[in-house]
N, C-alpha and C. Protein backbone atom coordinates (compact mmCIF):
# COMPACT_ATOMS: atom_id res chain seq x y z
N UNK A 1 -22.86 16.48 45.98
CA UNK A 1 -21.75 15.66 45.54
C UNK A 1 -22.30 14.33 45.03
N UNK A 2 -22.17 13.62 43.91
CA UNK A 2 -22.04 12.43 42.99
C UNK A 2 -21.24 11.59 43.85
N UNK A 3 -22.05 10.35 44.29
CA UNK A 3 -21.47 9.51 45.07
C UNK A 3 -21.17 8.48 43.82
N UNK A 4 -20.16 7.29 44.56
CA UNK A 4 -18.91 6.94 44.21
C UNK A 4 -20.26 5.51 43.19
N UNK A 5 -20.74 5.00 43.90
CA UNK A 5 -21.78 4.10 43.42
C UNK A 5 -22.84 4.61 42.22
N UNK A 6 -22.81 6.11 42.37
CA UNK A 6 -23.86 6.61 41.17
C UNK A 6 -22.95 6.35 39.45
N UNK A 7 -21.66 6.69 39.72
CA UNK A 7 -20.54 7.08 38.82
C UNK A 7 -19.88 5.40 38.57
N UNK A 8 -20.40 4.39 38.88
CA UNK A 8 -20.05 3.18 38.85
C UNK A 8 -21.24 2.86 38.02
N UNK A 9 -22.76 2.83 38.57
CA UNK A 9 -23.59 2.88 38.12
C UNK A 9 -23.60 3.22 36.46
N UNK A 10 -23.37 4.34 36.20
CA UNK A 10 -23.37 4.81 35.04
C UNK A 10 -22.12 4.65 34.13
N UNK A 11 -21.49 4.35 34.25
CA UNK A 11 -19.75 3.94 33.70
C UNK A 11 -20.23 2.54 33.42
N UNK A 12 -21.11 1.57 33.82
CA UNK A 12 -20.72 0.11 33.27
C UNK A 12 -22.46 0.45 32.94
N UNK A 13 -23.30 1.08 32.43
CA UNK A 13 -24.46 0.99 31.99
C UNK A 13 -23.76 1.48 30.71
N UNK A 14 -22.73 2.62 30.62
CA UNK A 14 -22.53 2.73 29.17
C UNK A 14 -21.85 2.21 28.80
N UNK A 15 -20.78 1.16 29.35
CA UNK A 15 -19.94 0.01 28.76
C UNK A 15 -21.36 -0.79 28.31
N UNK A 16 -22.17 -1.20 28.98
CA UNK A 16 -22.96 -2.35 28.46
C UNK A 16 -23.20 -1.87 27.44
N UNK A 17 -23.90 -0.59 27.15
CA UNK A 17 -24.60 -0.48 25.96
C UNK A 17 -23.77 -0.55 24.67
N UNK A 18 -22.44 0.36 25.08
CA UNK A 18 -21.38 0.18 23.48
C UNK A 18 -21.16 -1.24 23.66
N UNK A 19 -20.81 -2.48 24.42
CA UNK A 19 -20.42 -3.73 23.76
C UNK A 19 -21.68 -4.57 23.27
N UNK A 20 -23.32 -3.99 23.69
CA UNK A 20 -24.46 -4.70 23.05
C UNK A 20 -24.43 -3.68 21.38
N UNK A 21 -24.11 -2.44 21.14
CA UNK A 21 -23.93 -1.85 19.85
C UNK A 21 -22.77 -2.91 19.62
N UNK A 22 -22.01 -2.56 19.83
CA UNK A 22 -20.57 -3.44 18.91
C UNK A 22 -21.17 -5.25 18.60
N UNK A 23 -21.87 -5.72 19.53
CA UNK A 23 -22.42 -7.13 18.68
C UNK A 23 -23.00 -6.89 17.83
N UNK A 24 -24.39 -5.88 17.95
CA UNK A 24 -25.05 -5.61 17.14
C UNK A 24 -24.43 -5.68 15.50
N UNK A 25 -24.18 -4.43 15.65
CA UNK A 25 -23.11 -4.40 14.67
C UNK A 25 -21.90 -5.37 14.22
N UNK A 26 -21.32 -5.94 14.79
CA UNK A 26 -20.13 -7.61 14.25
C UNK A 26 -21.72 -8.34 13.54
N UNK A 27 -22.42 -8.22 14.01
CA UNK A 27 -23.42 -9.51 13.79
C UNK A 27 -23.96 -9.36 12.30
N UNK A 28 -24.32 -8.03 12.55
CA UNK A 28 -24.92 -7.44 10.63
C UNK A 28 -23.82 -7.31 9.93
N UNK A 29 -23.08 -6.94 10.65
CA UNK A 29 -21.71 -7.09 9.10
C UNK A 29 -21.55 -8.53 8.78
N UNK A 30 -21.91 -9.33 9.83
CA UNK A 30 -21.21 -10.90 9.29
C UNK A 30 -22.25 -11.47 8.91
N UNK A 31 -23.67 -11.00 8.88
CA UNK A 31 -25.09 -11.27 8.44
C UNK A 31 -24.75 -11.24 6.38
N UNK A 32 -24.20 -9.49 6.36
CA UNK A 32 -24.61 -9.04 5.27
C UNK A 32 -23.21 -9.21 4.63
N UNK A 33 -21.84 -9.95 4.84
CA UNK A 33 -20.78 -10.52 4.48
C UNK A 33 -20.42 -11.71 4.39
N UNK A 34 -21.48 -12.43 5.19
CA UNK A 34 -21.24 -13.94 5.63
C UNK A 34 -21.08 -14.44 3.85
N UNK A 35 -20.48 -15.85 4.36
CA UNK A 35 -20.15 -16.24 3.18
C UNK A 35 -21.26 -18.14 3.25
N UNK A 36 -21.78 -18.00 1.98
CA UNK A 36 -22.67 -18.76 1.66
C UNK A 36 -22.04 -19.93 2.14
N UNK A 37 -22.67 -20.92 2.19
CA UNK A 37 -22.01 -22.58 2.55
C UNK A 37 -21.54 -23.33 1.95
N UNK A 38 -21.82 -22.86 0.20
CA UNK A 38 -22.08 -23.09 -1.06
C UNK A 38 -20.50 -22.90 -0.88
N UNK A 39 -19.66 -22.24 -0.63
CA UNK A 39 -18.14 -21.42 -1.13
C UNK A 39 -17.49 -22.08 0.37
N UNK A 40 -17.83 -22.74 1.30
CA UNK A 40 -17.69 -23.32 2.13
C UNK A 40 -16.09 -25.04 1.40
N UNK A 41 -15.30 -24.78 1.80
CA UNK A 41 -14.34 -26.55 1.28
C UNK A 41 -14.77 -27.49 2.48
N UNK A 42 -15.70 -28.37 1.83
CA UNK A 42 -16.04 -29.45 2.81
C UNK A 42 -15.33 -30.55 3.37
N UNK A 43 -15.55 -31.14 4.37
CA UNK A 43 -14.40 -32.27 4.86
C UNK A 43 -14.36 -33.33 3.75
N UNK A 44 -15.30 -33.98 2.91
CA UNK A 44 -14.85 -34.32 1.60
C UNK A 44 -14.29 -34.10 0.77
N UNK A 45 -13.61 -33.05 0.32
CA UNK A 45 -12.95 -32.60 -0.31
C UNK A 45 -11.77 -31.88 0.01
N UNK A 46 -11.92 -31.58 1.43
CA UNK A 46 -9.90 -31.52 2.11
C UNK A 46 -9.42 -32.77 1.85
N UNK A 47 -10.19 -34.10 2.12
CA UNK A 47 -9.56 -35.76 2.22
C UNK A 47 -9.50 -36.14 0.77
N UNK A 48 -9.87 -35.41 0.00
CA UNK A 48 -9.79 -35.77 -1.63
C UNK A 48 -8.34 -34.88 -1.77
N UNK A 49 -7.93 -33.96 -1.57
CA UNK A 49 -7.33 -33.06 -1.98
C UNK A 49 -5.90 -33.48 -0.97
N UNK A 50 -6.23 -34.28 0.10
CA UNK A 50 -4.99 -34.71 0.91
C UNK A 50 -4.65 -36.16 0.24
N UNK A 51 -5.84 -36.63 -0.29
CA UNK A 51 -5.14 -37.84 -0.65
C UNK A 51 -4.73 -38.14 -2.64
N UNK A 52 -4.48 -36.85 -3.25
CA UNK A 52 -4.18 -36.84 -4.32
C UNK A 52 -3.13 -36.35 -4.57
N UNK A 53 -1.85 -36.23 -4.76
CA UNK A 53 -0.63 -36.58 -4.59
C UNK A 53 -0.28 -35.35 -5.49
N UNK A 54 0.69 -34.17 -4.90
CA UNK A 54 0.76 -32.34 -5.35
C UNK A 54 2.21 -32.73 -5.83
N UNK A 55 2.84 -32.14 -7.23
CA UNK A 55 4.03 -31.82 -7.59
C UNK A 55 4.57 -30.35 -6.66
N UNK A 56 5.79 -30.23 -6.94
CA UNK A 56 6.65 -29.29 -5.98
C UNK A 56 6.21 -28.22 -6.79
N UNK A 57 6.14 -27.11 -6.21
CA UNK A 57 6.00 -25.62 -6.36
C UNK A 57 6.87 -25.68 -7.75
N UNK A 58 6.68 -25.11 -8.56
CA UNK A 58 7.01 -24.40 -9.88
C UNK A 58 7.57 -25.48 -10.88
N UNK A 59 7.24 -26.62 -10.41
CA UNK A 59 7.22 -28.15 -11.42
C UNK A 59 6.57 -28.21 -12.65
N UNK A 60 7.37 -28.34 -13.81
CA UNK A 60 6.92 -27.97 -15.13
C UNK A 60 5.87 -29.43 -15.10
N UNK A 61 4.61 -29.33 -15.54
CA UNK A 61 3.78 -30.56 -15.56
C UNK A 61 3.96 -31.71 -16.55
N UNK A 62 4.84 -31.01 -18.05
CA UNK A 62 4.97 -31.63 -18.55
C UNK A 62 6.00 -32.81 -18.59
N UNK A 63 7.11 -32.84 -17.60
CA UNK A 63 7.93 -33.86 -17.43
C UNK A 63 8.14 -34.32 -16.04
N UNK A 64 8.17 -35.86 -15.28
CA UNK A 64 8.34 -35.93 -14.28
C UNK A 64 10.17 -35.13 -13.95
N UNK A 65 10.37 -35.35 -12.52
CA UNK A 65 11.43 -34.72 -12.08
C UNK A 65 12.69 -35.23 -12.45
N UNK A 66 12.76 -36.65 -13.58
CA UNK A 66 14.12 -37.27 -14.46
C UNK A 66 14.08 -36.80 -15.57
N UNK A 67 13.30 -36.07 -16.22
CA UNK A 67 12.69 -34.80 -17.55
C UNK A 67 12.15 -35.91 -18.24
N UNK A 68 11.55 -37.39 -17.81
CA UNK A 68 10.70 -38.44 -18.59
C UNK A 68 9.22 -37.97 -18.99
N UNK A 69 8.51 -38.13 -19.87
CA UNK A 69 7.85 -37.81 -20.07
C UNK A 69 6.31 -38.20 -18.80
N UNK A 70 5.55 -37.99 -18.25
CA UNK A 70 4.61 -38.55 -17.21
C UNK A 70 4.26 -40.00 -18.22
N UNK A 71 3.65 -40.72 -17.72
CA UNK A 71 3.16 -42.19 -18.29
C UNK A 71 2.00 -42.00 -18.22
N UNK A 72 0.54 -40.78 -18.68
CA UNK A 72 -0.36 -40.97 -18.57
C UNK A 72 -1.01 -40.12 -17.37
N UNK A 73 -0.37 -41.00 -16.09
CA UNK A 73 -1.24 -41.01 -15.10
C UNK A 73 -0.70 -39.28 -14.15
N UNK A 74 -0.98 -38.36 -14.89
CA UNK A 74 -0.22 -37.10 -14.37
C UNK A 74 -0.73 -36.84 -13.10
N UNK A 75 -0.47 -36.32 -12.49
CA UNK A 75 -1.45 -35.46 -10.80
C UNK A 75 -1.97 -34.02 -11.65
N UNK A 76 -3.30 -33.72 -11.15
CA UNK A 76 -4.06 -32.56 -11.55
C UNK A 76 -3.42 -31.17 -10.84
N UNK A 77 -3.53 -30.33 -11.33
CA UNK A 77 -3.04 -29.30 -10.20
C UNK A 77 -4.49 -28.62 -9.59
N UNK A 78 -4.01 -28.22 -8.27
CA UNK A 78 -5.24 -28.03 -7.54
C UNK A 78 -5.37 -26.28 -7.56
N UNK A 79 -4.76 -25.57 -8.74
CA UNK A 79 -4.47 -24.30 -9.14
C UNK A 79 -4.36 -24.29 -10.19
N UNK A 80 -5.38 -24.05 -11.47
CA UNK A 80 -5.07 -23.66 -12.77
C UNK A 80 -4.03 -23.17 -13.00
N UNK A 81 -2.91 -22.58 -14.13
CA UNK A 81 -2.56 -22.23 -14.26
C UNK A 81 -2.88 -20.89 -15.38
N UNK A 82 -3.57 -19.72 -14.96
CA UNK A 82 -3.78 -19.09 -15.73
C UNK A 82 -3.31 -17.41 -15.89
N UNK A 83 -2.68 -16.79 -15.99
CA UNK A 83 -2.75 -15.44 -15.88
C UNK A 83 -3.83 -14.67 -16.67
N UNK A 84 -4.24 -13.58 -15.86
CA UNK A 84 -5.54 -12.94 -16.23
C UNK A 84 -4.69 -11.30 -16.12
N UNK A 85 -4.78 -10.80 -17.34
CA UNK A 85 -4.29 -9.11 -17.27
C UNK A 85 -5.44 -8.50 -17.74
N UNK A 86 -5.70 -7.61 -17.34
CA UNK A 86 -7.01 -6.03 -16.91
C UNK A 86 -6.68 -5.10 -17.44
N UNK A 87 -6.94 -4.15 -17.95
CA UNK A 87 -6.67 -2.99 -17.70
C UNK A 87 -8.33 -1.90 -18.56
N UNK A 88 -8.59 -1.01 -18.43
CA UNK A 88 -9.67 -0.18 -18.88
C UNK A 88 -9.69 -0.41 -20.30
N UNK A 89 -8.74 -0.32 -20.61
CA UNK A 89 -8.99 -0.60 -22.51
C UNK A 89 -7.88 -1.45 -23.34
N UNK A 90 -8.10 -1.60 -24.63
CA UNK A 90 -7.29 -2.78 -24.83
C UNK A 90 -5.72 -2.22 -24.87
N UNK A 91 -5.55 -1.25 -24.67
CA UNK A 91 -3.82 -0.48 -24.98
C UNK A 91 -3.52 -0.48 -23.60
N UNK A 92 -2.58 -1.35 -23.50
CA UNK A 92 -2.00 -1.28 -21.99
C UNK A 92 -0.77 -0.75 -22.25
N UNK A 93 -0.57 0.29 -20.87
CA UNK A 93 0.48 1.23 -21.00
C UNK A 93 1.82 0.87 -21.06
N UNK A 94 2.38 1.38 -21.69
CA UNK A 94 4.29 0.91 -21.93
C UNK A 94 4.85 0.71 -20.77
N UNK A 95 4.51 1.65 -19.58
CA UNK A 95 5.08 1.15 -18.20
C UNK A 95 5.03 -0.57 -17.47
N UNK A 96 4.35 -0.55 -18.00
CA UNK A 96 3.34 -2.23 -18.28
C UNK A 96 4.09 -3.50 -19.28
N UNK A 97 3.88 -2.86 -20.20
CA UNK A 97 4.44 -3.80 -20.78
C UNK A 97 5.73 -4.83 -20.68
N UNK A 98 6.94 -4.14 -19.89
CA UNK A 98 8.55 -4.80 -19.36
C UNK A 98 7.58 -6.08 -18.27
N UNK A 99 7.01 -5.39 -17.65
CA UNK A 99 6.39 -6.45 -16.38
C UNK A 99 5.71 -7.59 -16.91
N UNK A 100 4.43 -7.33 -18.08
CA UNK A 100 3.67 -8.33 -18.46
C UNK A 100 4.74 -9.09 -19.38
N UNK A 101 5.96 -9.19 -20.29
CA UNK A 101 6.94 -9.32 -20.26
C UNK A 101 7.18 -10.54 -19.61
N UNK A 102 7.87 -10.15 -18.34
CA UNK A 102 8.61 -10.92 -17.29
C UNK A 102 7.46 -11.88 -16.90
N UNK A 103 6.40 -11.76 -16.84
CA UNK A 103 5.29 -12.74 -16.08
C UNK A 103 5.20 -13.78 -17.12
N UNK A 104 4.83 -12.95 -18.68
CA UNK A 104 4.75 -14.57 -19.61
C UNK A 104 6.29 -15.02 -19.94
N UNK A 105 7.47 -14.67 -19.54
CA UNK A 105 8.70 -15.17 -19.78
C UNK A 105 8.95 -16.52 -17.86
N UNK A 106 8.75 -15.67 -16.93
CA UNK A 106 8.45 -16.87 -16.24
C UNK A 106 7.55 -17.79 -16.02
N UNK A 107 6.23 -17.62 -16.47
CA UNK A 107 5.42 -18.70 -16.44
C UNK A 107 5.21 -18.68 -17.82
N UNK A 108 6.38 -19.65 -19.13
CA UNK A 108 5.68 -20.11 -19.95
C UNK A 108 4.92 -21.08 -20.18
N UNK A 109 5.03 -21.86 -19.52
CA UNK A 109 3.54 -22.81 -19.32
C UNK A 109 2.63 -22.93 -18.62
């Protein structure tokens, strides 16, 4: 008979080993995924970006919020405004087209 201490014994020798595999492994994935330092937003540039003053979500840039024209001194947006459409070749399919449509009819600028 397998005493109670042998079966303890061996139950947390193979826990150890799968949670030293499972670091193992978190560690090389985040080795060979990690993200450079380079792509890193530094604390200089959260305090640049907190202290430069954001228009409201879907604010046409070209007029302040009385439809006056800005005086110059506009705020940058901290999001280009660009749409980018893909597809394999230059004929994008008719199913497509109503949608790409609606995207340059709501963001015309």
């Amino acid at each position: 008979m397998v005493s109670t201490r042998k079966i303890i014994t061996v139950t947390l020798s193979l826990l150890a080993v799968i949670l030293l595999g499972a670091i193992v492994f978190i560690g090389t994935v985040q080795m060979y995924f990690g993200i450079d330092g380079r792509d890193m937003i530094t604390s200089q540039e959260v305090a640049y970006w907190l202290s430069t003053p954001s228009l409201p979500y879907g604010h046409n840039l070209t007029t302040n919020p009385n439809g006056e024209d800005w005086s110059g001194n506009m705020p940058t947006e901290k999001i280009p405004r660009i749409l980018h459409q893909t597809w394999k070749d230059e004929n994008l399919p008719e199913r497509w087209l109503g949608v790409r449509e609606q995207c340059l009819e709501m963001h015309s600028d």
